[in-house]
Structures are given as C-alpha cells and as structure tokens.
C-alpha atoms as a PDB file:
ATOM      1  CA  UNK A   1     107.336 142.468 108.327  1.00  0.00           C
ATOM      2  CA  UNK A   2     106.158 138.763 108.974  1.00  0.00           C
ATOM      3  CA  UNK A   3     103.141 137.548 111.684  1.00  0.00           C
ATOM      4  CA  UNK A   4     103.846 134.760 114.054  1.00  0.00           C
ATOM      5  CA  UNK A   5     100.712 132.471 113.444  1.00  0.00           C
ATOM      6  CA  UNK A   6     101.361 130.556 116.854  1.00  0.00           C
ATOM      7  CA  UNK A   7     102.462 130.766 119.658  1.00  0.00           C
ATOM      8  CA  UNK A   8     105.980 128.666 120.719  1.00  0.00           C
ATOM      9  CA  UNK A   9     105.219 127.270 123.876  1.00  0.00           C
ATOM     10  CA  UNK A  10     101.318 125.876 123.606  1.00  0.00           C
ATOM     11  CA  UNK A  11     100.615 126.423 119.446  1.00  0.00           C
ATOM     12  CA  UNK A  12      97.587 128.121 120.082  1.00  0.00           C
ATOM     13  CA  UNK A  13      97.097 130.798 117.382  1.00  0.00           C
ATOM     14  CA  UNK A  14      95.154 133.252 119.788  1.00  0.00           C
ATOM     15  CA  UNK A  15      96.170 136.178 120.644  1.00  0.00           C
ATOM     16  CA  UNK A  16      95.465 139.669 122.031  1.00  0.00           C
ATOM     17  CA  UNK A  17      96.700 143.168 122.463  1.00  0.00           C
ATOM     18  CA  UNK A  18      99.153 143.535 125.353  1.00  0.00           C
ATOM     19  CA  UNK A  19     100.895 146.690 124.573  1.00  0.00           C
ATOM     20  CA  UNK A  20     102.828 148.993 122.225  1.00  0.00           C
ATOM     21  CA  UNK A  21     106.508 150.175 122.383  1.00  0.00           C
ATOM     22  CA  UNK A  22     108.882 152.087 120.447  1.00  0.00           C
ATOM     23  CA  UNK A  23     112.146 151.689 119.203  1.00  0.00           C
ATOM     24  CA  UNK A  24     114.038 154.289 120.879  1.00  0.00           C
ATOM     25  CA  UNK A  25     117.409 153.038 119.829  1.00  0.00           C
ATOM     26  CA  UNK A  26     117.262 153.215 116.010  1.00  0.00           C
ATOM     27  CA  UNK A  27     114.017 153.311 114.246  1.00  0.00           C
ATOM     28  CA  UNK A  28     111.743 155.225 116.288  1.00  0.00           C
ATOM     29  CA  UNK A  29     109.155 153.227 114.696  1.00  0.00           C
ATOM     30  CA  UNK A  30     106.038 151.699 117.211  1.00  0.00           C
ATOM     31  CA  UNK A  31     105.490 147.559 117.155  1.00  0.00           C
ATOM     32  CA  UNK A  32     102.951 145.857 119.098  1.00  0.00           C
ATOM     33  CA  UNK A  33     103.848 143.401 121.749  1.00  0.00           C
ATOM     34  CA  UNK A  34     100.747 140.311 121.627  1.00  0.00           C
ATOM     35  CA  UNK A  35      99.735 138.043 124.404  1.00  0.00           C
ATOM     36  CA  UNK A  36      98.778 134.169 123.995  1.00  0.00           C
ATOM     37  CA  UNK A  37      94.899 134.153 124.890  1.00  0.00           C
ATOM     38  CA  UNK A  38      96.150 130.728 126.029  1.00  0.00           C
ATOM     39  CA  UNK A  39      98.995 130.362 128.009  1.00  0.00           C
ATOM     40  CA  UNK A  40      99.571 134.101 128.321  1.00  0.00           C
ATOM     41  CA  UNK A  41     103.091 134.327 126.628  1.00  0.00           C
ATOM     42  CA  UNK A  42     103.989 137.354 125.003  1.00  0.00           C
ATOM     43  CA  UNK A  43     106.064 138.229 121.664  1.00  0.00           C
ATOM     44  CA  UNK A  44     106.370 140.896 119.299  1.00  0.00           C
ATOM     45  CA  UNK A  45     104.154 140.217 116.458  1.00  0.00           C
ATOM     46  CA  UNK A  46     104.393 141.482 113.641  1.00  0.00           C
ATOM     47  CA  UNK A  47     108.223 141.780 113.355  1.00  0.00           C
ATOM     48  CA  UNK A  48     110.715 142.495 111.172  1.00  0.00           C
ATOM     49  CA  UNK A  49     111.377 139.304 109.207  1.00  0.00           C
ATOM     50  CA  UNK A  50     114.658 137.779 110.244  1.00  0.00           C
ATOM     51  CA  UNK A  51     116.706 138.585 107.005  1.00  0.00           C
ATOM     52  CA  UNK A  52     115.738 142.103 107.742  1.00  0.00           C
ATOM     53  CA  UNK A  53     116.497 142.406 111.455  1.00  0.00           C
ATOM     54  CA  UNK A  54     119.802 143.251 111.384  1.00  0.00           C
ATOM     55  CA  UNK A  55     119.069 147.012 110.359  1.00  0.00           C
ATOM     56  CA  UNK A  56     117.585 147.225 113.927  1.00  0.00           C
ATOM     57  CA  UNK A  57     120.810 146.775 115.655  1.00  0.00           C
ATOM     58  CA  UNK A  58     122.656 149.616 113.529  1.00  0.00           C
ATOM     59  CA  UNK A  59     123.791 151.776 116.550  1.00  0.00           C
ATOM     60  CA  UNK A  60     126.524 152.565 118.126  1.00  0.00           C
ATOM     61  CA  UNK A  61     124.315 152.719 121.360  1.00  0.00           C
ATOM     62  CA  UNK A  62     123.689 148.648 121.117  1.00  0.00           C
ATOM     63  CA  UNK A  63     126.352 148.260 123.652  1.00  0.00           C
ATOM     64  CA  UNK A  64     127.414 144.373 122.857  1.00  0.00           C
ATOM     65  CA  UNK A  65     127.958 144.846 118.884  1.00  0.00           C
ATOM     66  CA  UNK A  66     129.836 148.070 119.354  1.00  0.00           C
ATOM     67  CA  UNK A  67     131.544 147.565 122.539  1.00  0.00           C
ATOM     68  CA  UNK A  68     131.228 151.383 122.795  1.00  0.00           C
ATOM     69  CA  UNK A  69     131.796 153.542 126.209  1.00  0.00           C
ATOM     70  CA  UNK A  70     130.274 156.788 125.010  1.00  0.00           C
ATOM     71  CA  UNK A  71     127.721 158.437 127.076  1.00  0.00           C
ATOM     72  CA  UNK A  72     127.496 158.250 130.683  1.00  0.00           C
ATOM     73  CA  UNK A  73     125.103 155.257 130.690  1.00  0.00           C
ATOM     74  CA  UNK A  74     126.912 153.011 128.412  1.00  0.00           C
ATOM     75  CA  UNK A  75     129.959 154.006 130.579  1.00  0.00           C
ATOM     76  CA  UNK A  76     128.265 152.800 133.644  1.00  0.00           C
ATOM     77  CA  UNK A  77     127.486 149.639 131.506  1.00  0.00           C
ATOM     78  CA  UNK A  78     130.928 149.047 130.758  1.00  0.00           C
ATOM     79  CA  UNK A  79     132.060 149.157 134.818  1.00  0.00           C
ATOM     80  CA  UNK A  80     129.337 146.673 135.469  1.00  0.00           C
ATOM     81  CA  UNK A  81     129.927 144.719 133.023  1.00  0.00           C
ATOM     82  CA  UNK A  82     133.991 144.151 134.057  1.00  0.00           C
ATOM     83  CA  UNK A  83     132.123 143.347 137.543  1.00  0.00           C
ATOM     84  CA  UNK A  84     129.786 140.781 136.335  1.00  0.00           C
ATOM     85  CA  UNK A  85     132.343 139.387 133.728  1.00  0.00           C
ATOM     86  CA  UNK A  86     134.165 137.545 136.987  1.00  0.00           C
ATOM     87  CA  UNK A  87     130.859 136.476 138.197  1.00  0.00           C
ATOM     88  CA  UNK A  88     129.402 134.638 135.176  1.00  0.00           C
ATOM     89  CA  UNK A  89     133.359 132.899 135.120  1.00  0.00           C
ATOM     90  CA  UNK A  90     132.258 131.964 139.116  1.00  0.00           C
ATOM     91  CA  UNK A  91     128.867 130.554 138.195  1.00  0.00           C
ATOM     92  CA  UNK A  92     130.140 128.520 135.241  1.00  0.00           C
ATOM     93  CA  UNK A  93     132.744 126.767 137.621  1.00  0.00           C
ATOM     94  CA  UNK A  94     129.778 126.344 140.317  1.00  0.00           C
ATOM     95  CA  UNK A  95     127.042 124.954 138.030  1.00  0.00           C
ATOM     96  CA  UNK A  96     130.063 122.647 136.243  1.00  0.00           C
ATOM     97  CA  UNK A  97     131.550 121.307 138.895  1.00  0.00           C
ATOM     98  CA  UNK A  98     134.998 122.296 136.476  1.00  0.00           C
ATOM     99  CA  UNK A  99     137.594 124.602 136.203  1.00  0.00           C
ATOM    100  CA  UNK A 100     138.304 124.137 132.603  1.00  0.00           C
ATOM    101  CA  UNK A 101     135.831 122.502 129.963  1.00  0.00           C
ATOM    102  CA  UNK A 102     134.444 123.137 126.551  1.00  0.00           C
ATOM    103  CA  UNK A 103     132.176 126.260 126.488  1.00  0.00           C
ATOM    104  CA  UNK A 104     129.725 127.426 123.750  1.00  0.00           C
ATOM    105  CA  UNK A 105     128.392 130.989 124.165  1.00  0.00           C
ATOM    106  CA  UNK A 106     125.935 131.909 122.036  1.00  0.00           C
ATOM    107  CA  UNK A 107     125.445 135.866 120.926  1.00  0.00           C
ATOM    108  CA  UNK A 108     128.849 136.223 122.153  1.00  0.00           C
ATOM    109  CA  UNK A 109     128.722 139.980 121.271  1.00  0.00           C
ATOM    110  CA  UNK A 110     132.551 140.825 120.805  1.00  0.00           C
ATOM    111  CA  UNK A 111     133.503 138.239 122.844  1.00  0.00           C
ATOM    112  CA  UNK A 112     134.810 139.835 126.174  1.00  0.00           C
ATOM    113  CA  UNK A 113     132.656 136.823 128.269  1.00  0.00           C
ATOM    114  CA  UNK A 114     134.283 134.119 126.011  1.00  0.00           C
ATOM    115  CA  UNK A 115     137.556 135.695 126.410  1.00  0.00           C
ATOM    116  CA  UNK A 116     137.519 135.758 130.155  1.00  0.00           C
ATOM    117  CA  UNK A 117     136.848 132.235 130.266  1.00  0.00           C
ATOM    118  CA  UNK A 118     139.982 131.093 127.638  1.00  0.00           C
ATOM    119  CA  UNK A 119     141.901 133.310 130.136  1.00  0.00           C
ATOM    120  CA  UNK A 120     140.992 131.009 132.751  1.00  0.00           C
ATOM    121  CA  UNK A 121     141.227 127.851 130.855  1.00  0.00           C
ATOM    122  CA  UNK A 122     138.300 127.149 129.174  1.00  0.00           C
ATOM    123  CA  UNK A 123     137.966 126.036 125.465  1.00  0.00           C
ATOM    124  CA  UNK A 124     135.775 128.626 124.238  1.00  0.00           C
ATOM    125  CA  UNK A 125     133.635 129.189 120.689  1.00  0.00           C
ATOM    126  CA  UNK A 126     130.454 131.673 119.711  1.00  0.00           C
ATOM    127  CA  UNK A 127     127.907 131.756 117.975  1.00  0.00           C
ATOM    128  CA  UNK A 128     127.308 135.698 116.404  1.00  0.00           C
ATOM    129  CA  UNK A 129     124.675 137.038 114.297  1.00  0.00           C
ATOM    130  CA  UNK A 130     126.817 140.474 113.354  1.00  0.00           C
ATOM    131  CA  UNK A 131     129.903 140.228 111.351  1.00  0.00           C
ATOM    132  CA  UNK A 132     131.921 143.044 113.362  1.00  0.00           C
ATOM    133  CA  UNK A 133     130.828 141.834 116.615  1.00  0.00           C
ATOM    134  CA  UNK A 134     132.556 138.588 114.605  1.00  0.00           C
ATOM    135  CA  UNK A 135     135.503 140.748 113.145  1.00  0.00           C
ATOM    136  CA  UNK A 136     135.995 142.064 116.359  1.00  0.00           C
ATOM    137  CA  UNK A 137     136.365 139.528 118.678  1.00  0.00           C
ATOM    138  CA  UNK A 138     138.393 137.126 116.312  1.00  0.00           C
ATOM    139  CA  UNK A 139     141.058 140.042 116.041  1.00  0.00           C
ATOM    140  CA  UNK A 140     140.924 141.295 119.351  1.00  0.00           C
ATOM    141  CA  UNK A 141     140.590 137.878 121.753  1.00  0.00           C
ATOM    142  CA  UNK A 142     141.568 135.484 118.739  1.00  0.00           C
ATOM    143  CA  UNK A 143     137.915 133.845 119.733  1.00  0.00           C
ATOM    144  CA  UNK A 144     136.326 131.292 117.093  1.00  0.00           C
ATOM    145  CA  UNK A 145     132.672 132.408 116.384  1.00  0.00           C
ATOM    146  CA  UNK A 146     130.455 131.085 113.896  1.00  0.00           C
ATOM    147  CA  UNK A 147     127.454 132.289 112.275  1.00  0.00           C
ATOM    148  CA  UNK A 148     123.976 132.011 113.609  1.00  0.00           C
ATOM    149  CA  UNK A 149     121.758 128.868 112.920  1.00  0.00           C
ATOM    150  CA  UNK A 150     124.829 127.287 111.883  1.00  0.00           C
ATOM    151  CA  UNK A 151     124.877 124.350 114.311  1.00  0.00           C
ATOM    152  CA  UNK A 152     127.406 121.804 111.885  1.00  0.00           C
ATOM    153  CA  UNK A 153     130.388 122.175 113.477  1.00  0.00           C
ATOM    154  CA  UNK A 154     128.960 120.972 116.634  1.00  0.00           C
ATOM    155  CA  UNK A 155     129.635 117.480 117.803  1.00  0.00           C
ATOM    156  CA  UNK A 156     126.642 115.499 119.745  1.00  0.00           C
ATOM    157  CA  UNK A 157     127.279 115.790 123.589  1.00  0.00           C
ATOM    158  CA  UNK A 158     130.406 118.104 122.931  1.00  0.00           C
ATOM    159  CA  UNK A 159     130.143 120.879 125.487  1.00  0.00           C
ATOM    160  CA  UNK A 160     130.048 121.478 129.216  1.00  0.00           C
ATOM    161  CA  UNK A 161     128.192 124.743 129.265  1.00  0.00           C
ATOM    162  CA  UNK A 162     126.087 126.766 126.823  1.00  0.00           C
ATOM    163  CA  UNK A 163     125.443 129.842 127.686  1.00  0.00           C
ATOM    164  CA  UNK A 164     123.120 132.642 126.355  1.00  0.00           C
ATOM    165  CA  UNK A 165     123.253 136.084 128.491  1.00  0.00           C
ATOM    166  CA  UNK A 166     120.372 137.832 127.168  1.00  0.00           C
ATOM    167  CA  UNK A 167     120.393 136.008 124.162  1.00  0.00           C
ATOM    168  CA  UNK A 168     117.238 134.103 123.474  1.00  0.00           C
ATOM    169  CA  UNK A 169     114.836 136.939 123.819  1.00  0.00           C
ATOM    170  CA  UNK A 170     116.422 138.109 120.263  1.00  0.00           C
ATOM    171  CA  UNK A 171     116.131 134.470 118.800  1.00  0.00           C
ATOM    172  CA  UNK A 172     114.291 134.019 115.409  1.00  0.00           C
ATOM    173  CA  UNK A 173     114.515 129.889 115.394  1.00  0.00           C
ATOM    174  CA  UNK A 174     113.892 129.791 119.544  1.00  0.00           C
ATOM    175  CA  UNK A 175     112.579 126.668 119.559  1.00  0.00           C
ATOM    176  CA  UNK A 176     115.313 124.609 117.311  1.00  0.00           C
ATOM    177  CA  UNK A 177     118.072 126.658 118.563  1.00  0.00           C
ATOM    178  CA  UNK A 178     116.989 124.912 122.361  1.00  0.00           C
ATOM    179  CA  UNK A 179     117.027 121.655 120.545  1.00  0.00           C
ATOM    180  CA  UNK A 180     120.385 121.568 119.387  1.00  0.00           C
ATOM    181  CA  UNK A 181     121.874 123.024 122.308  1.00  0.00           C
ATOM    182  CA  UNK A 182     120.307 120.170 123.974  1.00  0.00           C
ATOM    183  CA  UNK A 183     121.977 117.481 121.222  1.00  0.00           C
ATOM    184  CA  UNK A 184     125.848 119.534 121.707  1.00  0.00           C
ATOM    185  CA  UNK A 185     125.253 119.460 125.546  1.00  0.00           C
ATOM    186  CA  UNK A 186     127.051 116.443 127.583  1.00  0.00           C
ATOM    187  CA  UNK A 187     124.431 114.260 129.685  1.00  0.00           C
ATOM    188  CA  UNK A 188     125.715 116.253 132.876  1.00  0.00           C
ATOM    189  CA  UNK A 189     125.894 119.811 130.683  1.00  0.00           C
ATOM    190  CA  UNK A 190     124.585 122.427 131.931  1.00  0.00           C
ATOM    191  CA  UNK A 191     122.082 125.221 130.186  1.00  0.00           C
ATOM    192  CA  UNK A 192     123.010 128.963 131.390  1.00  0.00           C
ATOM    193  CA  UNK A 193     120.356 131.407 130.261  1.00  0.00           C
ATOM    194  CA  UNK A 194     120.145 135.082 131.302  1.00  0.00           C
ATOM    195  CA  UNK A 195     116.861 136.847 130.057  1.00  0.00           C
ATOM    196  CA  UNK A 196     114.607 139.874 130.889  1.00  0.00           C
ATOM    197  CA  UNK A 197     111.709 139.420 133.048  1.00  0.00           C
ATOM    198  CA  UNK A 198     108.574 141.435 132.002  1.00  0.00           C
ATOM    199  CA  UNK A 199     106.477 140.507 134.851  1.00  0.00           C
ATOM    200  CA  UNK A 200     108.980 142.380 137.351  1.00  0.00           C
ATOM    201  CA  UNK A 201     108.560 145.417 139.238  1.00  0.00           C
ATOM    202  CA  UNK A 202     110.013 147.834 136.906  1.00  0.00           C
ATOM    203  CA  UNK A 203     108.420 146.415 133.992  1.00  0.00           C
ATOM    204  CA  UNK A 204     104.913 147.402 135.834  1.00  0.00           C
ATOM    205  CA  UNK A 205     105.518 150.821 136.444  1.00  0.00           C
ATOM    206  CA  UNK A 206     107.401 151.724 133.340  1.00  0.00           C
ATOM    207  CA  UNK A 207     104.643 150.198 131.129  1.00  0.00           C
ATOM    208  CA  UNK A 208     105.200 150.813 127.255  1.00  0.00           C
ATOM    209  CA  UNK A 209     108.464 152.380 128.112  1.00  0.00           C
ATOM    210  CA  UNK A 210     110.355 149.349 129.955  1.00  0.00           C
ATOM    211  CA  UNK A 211     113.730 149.326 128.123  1.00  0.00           C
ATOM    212  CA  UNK A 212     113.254 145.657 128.274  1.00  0.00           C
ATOM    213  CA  UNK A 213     110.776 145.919 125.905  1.00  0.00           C
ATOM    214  CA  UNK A 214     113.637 146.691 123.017  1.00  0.00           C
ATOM    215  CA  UNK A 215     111.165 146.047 120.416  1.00  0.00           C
ATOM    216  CA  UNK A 216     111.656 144.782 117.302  1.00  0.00           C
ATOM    217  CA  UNK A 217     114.877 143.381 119.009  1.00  0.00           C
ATOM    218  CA  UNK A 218     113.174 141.554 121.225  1.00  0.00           C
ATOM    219  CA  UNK A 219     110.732 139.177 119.547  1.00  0.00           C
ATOM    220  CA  UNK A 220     109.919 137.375 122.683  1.00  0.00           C
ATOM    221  CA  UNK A 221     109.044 138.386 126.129  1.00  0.00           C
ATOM    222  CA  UNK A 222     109.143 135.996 128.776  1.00  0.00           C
ATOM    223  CA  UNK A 223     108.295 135.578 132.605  1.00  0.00           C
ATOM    224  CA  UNK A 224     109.715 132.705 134.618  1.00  0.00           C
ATOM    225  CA  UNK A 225     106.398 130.605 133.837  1.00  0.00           C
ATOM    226  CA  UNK A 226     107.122 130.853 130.088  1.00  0.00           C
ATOM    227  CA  UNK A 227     110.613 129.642 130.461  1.00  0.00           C
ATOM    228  CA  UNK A 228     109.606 126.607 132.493  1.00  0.00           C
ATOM    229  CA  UNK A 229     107.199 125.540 130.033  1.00  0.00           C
ATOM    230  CA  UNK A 230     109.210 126.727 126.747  1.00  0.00           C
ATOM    231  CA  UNK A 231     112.294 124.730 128.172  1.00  0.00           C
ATOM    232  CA  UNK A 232     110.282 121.462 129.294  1.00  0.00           C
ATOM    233  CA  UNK A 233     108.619 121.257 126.137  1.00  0.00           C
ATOM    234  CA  UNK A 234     112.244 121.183 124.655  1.00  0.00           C
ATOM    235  CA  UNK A 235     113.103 118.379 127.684  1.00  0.00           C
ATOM    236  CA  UNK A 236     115.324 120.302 129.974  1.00  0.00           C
ATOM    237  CA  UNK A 237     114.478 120.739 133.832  1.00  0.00           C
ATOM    238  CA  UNK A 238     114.958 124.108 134.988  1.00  0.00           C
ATOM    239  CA  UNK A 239     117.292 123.352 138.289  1.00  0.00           C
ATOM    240  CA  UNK A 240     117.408 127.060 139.396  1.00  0.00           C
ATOM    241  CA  UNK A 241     116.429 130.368 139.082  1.00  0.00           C
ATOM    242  CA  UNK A 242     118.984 133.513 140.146  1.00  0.00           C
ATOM    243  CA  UNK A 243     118.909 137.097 140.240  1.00  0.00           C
ATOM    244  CA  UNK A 244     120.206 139.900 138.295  1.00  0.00           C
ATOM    245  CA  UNK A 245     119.718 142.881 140.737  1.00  0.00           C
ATOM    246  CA  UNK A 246     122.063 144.870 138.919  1.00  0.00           C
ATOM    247  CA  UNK A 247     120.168 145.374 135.668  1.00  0.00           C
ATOM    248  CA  UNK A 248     117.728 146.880 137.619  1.00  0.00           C
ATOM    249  CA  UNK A 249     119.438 149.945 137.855  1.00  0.00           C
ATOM    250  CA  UNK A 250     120.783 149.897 134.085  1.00  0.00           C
ATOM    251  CA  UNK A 251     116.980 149.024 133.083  1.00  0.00           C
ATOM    252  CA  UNK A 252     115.471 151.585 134.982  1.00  0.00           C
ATOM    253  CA  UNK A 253     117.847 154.643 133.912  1.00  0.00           C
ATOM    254  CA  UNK A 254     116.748 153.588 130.069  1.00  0.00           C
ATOM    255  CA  UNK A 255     113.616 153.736 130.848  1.00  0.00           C
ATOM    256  CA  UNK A 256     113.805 156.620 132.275  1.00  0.00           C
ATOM    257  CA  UNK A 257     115.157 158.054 129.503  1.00  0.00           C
ATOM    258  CA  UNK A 258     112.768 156.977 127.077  1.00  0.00           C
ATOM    259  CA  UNK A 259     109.568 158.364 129.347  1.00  0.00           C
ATOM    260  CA  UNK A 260     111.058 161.802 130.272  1.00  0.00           C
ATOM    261  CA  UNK A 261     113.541 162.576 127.311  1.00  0.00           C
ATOM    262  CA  UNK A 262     116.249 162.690 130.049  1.00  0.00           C
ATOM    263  CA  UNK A 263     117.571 160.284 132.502  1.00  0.00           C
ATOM    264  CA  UNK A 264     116.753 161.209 136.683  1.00  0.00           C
ATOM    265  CA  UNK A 265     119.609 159.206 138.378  1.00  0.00           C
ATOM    266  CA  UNK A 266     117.968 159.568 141.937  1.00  0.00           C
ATOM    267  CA  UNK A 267     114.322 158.719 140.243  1.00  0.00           C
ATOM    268  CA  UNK A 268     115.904 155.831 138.171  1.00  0.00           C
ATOM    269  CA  UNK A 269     118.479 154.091 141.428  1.00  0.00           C
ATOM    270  CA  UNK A 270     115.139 154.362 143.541  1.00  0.00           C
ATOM    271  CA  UNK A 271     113.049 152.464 141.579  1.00  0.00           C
ATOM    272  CA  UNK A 272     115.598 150.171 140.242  1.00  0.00           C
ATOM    273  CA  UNK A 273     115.524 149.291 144.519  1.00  0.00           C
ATOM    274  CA  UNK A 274     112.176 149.144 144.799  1.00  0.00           C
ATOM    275  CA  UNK A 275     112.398 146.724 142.277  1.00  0.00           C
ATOM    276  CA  UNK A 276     114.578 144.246 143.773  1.00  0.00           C
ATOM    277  CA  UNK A 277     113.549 145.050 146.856  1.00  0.00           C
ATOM    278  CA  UNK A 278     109.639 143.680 145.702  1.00  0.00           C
ATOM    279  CA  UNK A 279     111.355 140.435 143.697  1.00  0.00           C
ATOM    280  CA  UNK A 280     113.847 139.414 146.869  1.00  0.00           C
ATOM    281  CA  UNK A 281     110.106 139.083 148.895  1.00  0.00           C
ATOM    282  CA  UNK A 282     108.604 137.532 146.235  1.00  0.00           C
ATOM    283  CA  UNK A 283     111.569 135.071 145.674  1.00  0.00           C
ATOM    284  CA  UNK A 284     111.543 135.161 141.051  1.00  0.00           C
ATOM    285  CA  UNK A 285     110.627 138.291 139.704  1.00  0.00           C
ATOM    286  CA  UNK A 286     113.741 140.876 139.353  1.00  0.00           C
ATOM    287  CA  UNK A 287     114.744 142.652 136.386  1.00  0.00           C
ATOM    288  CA  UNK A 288     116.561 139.933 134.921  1.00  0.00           C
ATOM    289  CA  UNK A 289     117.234 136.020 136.100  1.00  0.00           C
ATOM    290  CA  UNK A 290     119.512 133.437 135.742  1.00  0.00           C
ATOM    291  CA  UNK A 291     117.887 130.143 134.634  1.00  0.00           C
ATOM    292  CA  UNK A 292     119.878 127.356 135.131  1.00  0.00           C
ATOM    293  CA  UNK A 293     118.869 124.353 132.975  1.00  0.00           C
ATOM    294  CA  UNK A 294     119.799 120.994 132.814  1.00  0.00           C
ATOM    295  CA  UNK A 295     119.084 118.243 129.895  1.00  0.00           C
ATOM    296  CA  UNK A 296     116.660 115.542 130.455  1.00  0.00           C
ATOM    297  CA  UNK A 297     118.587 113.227 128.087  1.00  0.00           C
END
C-alpha cells in the first residue's frame, strides 16, 4: 500500500476522513476514501501501489476486461452497452465536426468502442492496462492497443479525439496522463471524458455502499468542481458537461446489491429515477457526466 502525500488539484497535503468502502468485487477488503481539507477533493488514500493494482481487477465480474454476460446484471450491462456504443460514435462526430479522423481511446477495455468507430471510418488505437483486455481486442477487432503510460508512439497534435469512458477515475499518473493527451491532441481536438459523479443523488443515499465508490479501483473521486479545476490546471477549458442517466440504473442495482446482499429491481429503477430526476433540476449532478474538454493550446 502507498499514501498520496498531496492532493492533485491544489497540493495541499491536508486531509480528512470522508468515508470507508469495501471491495465487493474481489478483495472484500475495507479502504478509506480522504477528503482535501482544502479544496474538498476526494481519493482513495492509502491504495494499493500501482504495480500491485492489477490483482484488484481479477474478476470475471469487471465487465470491460472480461467482456463477460453472466448474471442478470452484467447481462443488462451488455444491452446497454450495444445502446450507448452508437451514441458515443454520435457524440464523437458532433463534438468533431468529422466523420472519420484519428481517435485515441484510452482504457479501451476489449475494444468494442474502438471497434465501432473503425467500422465507421475512424483510425482507431488504445491505450490498455490488462494484457487480455489487450489479447482480446487485437484478435477479435484487429485493434492496435498499447500499454499504459506508454505515450512514445504518439505524435504531437496527432489526434482528433481522446477519449476516456470511465477511465481517469482508475488513473495512477492522472495528472501527466492529461498532459500528454493535451501534447497528441490537434489545436481544434477535442477531450471526451466520462466519469462517476460522487456528489449525485445516488451517491447520497447509498453512502459507503455507492458502487461508484469501487475502491481500491477507483483512486480518485471526483464532482464536476474537481474536474474543472483538475483540467484547467492542466490548460483545457471544459466546453460542456452531459448526462449519463442510464448508469443510474446500473449504479443503483450494484449498490443495491452490496447494502442488502441481493439486488431489489423495483427499489434499485426507483431510485436510479429519483436520481436523475434531482440532477435534470439541478442541471450537473447525475450518476455519471460527459465532460467535454477542449485544449487551451
């Protein structure tokens, strides 16, 4: 285990109890989750050292290394997944102004994003901490993805769109990883991100047993405040913020889960509304967002 001295968006080195989680997906071990006395920004500290993280994602229930449809709720995954698949593709060609480009996706999982978008025209690579996730979408899309932190083959100003779908919030080297997507990204590139919101609805009721949490996967934990000032710091503009209402309902049947033992399908849908229901009034705060990020070169 290794402790974060400071914290990535202000430096302070203050920080306070915020809550504790468990790892319901492999360890069933309990990890604190801190809060910057400063800015308020909150991260898993201590956590596994990065060498040592990828024993945490050693289940078949960690949906985007195994690609797996087992179980009713990853089955439900998979559905919405093919769904929202087509609607990433549609945002790319909004936010791009392109039908075809050079695309970077980074945690590309097995690749089924990456692949939909070489279907459509787009030159495609990943970035991929897990070799099957690797392994698999090489021989199953015939996708190039590279290694994590491994920014080399990556010309200055060489890509349209980056993209990280519920990436970041895993990230070890957050802050350098943001600065070289910002050196590979074209002076009109564009800055996709996709990333949990713990100051939502459902994160308040469900406490400690948010899904969201996914400690020690999760190392960071960020509102829309913390990704303004993370990203300016790093000189992007954030241009726009979207919704996600559909992880709501995934979230929210987790976390279910993890409080009861069992999942309540009417319990979980109705909060899972109430959730987006409370963030469409208030305008930022579902589930999950869309950040859309530009580079202030």
């Amino acid at each position: 285990m290794e402790t974060l001295a400071n914290c990535p968006i202000c430096n302070s080195s203050a920080f306070t109890p915020f809550i504790e989680c468990t790892d319901y997906t492999v360890s069933k071990d309990k990890f604190a989750i801190v809060q910057c006395s400063s800015c308020g920004f909150k991260l898993t500290n201590p956590r596994p050292a990065e060498e040592e993280a990828g024993k945490y994602y050693q289940s078949e229930d960690y949906i985007s290394h195994s690609n797996t449809s087992k179980g009713l709720v990853n089955n439900m995954y998979q559905r919405a997944r093919k769904f929202t698949l087509k609607r990433k593709l549609k945002l790319v060609t909004k936010v791009s102004s392109k039908q075809q480009g050079n695309l970077l996706d980074l945690g590309c999982g097995t690749g089924e994003f990456l692949n939909t978008c070489k279907e459509a025209g787009w030159k495609v690579q990943g970035i991929e901490p897990s070799p099957g996730a690797r392994e698999f979408g090489a021989k199953q899309y015939g996708l190039q993805v590279h290694e994590i932190n491994n920014w080399q083959p990556f010309a200055d100003n060489s890509f349209d769109i980056v993209t990280a779908w519920h990436v970041l919030e895993h990230v070890y080297q957050i802050e350098e990883t943001i600065r070289q997507v910002k050196r590979i990204l074209s002076p009109t590139g564009t800055f996709i991100v996709a990333l949990p919101n713990c100051s939502s609805a459902d994160a308040a009721f469900y406490k400690q047993y948010w899904a969201a949490y996914d400690v020690p996967r999760h190392i960071w934990h960020f509102t829309p405040k913390d990704v303004k000032a993370l990203f300016e710091k790093q000189g992007f503009a954030l241009k726009e913020v979207l919704p996600m209402p559909l992880d709501a309902y995934y979230i929210c049947m987790l976390s279910e889960k993890y409080k009861t033992g069992s999942i309540n399908y009417g319990r979980a849908a109705v909060h899972g509304w109430a959730s987006n229901r409370q963030a469409h009034a208030n305008g930022s705060t579902y589930s999950s967002q869309i950040y859309i990020l530009k580079p202030v070169k």
